[in-house]
C-alpha atoms as a PDB file:
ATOM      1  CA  UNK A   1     102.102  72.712  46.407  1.00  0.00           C
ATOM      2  CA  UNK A   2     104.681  74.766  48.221  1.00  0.00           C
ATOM      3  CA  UNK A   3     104.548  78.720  47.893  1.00  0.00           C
ATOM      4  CA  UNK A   4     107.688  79.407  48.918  1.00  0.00           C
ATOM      5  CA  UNK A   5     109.218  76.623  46.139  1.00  0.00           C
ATOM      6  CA  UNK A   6     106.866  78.254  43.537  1.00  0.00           C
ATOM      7  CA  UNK A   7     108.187  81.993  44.181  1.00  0.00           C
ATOM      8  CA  UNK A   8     111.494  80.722  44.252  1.00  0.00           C
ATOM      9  CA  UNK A   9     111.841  78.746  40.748  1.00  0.00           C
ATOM     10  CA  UNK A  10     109.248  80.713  39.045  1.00  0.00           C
ATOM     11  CA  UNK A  11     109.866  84.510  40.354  1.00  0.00           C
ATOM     12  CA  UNK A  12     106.052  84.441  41.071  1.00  0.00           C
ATOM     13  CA  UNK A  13     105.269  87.635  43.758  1.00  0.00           C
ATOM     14  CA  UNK A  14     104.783  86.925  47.469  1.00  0.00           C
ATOM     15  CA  UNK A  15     102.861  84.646  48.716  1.00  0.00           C
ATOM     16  CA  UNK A  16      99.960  86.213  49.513  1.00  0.00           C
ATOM     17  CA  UNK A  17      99.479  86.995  46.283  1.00  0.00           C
ATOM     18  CA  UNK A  18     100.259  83.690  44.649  1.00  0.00           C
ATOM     19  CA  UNK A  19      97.505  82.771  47.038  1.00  0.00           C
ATOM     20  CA  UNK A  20      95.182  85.220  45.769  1.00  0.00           C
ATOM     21  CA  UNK A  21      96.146  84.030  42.620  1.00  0.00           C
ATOM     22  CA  UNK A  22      95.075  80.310  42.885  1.00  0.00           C
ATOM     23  CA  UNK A  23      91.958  81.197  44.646  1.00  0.00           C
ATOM     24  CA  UNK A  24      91.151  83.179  41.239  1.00  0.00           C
ATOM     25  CA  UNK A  25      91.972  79.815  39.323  1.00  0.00           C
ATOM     26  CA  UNK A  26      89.781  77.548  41.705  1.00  0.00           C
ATOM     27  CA  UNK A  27      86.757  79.806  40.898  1.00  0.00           C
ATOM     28  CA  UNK A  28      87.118  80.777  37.259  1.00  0.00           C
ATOM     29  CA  UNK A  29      89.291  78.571  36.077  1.00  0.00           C
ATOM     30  CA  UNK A  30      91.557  81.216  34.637  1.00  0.00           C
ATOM     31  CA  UNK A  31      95.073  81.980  35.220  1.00  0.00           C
ATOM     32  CA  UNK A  32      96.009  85.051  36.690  1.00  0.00           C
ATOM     33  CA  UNK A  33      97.472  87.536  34.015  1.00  0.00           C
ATOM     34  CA  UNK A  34      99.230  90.222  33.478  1.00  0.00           C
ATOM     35  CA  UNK A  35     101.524  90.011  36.056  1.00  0.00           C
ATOM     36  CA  UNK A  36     105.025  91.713  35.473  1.00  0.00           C
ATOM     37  CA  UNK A  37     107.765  91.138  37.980  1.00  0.00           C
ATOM     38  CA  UNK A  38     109.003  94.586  38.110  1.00  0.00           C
ATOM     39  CA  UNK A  39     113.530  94.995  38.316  1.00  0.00           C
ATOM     40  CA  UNK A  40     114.911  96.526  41.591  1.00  0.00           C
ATOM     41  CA  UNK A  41     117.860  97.409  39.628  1.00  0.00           C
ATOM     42  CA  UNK A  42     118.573  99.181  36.701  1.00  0.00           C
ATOM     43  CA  UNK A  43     120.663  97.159  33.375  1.00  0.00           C
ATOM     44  CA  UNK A  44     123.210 100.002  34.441  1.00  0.00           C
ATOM     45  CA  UNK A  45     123.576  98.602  38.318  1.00  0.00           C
ATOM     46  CA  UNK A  46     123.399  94.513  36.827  1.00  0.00           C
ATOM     47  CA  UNK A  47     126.287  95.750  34.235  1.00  0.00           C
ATOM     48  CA  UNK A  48     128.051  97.527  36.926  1.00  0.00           C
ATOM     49  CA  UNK A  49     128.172  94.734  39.881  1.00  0.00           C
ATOM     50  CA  UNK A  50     128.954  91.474  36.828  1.00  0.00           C
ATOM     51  CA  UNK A  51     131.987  93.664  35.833  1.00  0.00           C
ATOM     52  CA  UNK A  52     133.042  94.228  39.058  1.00  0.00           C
ATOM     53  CA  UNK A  53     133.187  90.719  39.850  1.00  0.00           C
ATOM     54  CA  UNK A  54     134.741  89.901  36.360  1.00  0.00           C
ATOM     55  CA  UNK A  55     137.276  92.716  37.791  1.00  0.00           C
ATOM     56  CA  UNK A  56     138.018  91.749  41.062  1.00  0.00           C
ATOM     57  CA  UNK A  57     138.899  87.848  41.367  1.00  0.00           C
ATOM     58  CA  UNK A  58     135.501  87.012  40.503  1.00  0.00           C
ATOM     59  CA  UNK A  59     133.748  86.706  44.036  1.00  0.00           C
ATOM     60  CA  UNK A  60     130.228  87.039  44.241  1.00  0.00           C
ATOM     61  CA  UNK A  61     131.041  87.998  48.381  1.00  0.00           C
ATOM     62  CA  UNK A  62     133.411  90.381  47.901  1.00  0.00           C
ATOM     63  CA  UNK A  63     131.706  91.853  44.940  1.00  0.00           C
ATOM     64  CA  UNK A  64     128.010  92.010  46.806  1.00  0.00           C
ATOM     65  CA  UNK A  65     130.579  93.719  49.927  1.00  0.00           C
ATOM     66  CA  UNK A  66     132.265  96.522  47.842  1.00  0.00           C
ATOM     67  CA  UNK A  67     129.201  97.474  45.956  1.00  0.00           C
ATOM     68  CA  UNK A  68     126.464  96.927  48.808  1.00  0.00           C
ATOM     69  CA  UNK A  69     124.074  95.303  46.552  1.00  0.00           C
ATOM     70  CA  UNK A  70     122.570  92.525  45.027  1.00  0.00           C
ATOM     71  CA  UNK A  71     122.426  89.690  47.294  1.00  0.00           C
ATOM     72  CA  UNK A  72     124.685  86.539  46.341  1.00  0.00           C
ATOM     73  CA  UNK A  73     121.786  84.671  44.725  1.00  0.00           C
ATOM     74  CA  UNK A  74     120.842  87.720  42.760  1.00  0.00           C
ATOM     75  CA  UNK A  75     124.322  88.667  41.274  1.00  0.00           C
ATOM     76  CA  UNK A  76     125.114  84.562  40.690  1.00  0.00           C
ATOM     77  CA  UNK A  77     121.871  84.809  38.452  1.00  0.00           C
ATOM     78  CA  UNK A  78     123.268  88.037  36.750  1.00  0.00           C
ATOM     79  CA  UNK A  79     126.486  86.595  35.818  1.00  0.00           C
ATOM     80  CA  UNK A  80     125.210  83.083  34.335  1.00  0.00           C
ATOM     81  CA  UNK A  81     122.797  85.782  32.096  1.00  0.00           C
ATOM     82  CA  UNK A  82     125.330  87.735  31.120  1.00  0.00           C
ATOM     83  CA  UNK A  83     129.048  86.081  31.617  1.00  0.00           C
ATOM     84  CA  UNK A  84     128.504  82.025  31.915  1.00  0.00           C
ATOM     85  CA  UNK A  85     131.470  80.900  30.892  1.00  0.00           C
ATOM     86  CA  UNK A  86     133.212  83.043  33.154  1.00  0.00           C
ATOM     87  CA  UNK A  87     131.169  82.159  36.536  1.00  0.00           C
ATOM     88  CA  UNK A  88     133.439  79.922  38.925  1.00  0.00           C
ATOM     89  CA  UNK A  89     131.348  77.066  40.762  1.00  0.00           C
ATOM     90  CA  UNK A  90     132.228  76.702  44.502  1.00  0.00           C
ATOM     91  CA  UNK A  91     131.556  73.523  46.325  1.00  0.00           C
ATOM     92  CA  UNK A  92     131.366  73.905  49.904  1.00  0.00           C
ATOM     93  CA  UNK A  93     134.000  72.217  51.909  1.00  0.00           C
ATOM     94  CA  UNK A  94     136.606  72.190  49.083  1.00  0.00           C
ATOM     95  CA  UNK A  95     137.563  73.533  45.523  1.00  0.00           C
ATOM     96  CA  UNK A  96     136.667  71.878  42.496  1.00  0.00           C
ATOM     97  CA  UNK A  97     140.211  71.678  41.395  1.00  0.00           C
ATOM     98  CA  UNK A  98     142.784  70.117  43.032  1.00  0.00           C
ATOM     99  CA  UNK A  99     146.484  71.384  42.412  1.00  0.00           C
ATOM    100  CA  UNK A 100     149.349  69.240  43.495  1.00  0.00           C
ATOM    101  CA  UNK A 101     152.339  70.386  45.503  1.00  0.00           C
ATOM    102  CA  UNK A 102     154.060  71.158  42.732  1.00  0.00           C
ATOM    103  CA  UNK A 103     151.334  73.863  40.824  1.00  0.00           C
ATOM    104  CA  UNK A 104     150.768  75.587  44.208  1.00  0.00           C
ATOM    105  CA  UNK A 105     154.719  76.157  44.720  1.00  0.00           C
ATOM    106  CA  UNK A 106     155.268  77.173  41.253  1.00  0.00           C
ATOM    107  CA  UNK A 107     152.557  79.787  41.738  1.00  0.00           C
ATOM    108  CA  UNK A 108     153.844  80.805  44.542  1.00  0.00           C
ATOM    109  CA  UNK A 109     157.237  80.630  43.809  1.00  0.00           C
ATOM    110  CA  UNK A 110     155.727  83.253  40.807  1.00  0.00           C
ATOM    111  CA  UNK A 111     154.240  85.438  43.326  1.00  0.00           C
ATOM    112  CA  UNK A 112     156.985  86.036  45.510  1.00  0.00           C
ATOM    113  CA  UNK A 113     159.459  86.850  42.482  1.00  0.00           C
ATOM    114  CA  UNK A 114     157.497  89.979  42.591  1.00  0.00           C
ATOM    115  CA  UNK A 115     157.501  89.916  38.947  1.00  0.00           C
ATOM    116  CA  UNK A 116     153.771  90.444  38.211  1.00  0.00           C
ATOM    117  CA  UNK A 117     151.041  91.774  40.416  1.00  0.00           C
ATOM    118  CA  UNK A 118     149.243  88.983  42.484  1.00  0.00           C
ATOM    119  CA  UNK A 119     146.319  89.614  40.635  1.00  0.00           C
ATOM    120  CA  UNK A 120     147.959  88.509  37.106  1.00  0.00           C
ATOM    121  CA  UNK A 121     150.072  85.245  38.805  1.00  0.00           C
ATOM    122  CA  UNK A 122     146.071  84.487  40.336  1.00  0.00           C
ATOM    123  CA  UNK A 123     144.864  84.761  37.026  1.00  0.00           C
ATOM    124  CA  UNK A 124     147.974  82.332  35.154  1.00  0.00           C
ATOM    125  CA  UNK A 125     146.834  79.780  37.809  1.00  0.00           C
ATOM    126  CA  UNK A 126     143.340  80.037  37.737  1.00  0.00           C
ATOM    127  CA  UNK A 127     142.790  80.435  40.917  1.00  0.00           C
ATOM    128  CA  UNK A 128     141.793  83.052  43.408  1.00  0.00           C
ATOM    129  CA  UNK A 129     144.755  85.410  44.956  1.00  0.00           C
ATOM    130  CA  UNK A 130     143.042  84.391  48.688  1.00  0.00           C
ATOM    131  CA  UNK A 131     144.278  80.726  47.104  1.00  0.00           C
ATOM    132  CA  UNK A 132     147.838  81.498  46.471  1.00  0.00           C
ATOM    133  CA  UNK A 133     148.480  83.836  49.996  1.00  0.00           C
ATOM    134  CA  UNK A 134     147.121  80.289  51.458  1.00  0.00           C
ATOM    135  CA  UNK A 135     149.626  78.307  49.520  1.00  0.00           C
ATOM    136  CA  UNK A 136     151.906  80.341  50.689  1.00  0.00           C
ATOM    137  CA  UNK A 137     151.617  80.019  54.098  1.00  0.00           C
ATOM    138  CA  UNK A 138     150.539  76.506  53.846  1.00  0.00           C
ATOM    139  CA  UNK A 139     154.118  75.919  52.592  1.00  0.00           C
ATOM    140  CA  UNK A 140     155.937  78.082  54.264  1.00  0.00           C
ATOM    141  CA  UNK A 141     154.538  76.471  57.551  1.00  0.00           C
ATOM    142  CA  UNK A 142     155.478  72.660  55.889  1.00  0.00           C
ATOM    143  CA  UNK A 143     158.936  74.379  55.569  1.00  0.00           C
ATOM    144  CA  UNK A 144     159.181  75.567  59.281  1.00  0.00           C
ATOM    145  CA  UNK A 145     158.701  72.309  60.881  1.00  0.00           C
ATOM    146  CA  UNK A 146     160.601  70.443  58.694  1.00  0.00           C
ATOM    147  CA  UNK A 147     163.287  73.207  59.413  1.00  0.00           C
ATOM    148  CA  UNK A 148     162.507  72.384  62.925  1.00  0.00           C
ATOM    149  CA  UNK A 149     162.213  69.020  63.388  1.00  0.00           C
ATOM    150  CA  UNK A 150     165.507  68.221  61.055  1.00  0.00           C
ATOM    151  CA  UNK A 151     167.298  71.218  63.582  1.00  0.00           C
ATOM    152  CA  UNK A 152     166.073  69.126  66.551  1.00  0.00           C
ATOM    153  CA  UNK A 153     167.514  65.545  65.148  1.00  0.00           C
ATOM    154  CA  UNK A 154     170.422  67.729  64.705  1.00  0.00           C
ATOM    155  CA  UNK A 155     170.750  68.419  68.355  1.00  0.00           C
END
């Protein structure tokens, strides 16, 4: 008996008139029809922004930034309709995969050959290019202070 939960998992209007709605119900007994949600976007514009993501490292943010439209929610909706297999799940706080030392240096070790675009290396991995610039540093970092701290034992 929540309107907001009922718009949300059914796509019902606003709440006033889901309101209006029920109060039909309670004194007829009928259910509201005829009611068609109507598309703020065109097929065009939903084809447009899930091929952009496919694209471009398949980000729902940085697709929804370039393109200025949908919201996340609306274009994660658009590619499980049209692309599922190809959506990646997030989990906030982490990835889903973990890689051990060894993947992340071998994909970096691929991106700093220079032989292939970021972009293609990203896509051999799996993972995002933001991923393998942070393995990068990441290691590069590990590398410094153990640089540094086997110079200072040195000394």
């Amino acid at each position: 008996m929540s309107y907001p939960t009922v718009i949300r998992e059914s796509e019902h209007p606003y709440r006033r008139a889901l309101r209006n709605w029920y109060e039909e119900y309670l004194q007829d007994g009928n259910i509201h029809q005829g009611y068609v949600k109507k598309t703020k976007f065109s097929e065009d514009e939903k084809e447009i922004a899930v091929n952009y993501y496919l694209e471009n490292g398949k980000s729902v943010s940085t697709a929804v930034k370039k393109l200025g439209y949908p919201r996340r929610p609306v274009l994660d909706k658009w590619i499980l309709e049209r692309a599922p297999d190809e959506k990646r799940h997030c989990r906030p706080g982490g990835s889903n995969i973990k890689y051990t030392r060894e993947q992340k240096e071998k994909a970096v070790i691929s991106l700093c050959s220079g032989n292939e675009p970021a972009k293609q290396v990203a896509e051999e991995h799996r993972v995002t290019i933001e991923s393998i610039y942070n393995w990068k540093r990441q290691l590069l970092k590990e590398e410094l202070a153990k640089a540094t701290a086997d110079n200072a034992q040195e000394h």
